[in-house]
Protein backbone atom coordinates (compact mmCIF):
# COMPACT_ATOMS: atom_id res chain seq x y z
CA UNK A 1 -45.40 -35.10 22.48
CA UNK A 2 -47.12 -32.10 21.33
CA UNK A 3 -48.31 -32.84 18.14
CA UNK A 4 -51.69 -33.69 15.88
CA UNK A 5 -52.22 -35.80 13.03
CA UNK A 6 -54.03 -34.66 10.53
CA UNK A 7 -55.37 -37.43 8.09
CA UNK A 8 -56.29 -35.89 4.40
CA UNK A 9 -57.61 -38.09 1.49
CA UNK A 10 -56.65 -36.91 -2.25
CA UNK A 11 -58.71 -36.32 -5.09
CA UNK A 12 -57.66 -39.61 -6.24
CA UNK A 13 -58.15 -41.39 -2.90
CA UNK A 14 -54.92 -41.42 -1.16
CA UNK A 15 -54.32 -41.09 2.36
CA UNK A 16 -51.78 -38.39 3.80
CA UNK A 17 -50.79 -38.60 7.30
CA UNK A 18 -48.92 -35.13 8.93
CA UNK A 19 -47.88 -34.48 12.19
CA UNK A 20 -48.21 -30.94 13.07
CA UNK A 21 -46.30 -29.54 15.96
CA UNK A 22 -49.52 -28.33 17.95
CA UNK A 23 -48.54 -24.03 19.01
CA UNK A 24 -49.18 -22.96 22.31
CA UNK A 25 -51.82 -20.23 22.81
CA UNK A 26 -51.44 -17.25 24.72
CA UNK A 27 -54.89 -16.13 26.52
CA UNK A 28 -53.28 -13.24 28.37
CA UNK A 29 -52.66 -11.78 25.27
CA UNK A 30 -55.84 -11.71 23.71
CA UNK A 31 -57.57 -10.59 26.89
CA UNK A 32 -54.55 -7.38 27.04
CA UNK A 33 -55.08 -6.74 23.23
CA UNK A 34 -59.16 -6.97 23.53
CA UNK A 35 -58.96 -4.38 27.20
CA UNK A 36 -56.72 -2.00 24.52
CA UNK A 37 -59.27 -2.40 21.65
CA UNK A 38 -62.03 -0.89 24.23
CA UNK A 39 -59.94 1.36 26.43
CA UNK A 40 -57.65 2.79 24.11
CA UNK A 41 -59.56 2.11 20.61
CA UNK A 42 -56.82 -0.21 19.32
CA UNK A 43 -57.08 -2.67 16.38
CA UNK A 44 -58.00 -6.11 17.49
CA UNK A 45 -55.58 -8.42 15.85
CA UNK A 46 -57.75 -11.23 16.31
CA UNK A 47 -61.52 -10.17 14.88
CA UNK A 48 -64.57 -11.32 16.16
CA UNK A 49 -65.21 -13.00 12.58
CA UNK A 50 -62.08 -15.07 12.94
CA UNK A 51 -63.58 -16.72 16.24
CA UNK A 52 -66.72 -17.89 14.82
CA UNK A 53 -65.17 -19.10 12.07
CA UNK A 54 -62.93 -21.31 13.85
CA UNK A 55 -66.07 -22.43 16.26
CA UNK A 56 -67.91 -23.26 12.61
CA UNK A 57 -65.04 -25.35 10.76
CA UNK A 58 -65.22 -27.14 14.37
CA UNK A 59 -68.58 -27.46 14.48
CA UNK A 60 -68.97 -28.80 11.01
CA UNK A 61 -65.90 -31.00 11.40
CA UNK A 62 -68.08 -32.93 14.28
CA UNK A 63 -71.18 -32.86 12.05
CA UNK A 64 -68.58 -34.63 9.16
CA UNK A 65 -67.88 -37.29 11.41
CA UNK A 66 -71.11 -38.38 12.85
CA UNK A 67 -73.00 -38.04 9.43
CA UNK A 68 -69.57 -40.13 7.63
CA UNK A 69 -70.23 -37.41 4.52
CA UNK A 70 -68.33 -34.49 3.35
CA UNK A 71 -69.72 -31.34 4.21
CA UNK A 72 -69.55 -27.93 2.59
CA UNK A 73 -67.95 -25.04 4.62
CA UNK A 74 -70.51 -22.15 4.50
CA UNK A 75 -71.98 -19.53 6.25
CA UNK A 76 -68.47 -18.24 7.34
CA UNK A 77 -68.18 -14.82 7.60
């Protein structure tokens, strides 16, 4: 019920289909940890880097598909 698919193609063309059980994300959390990074001068365990990352591989994911080319993944930081 809660899983993806990812489809990847091989160097030498073949198509791999995995299902991926799809993890359940805690918000709460990340708000808790990010109030002790400012309050209390904590370590973020989840860095502002990280989240821009995941919004560019995302971003040039939907770029992939409507151009139907491969795309290099750059400017990540």
């Amino acid at each position: 019920e809660d899983y993806g698919l990812l489809h990847t193609e091989t160097s030498d063309g073949r198509i791999i289909k995995e299902k991926y059980e799809t993890l359940h994300g805690n918000y709460g959390l990340f708000y808790e940890q990010l109030y002790a990074a400012i309050v209390d001068g904590k370590q973020l365990e989840i860095r502002p880097e990280d989240g821009y990352n995941v919004i560019r591989i995302i971003e040039l994911a939907l770029q992939s598909s409507q151009e139907k080319k491969t795309l290099q993944c750059d400017k990540l930081l």
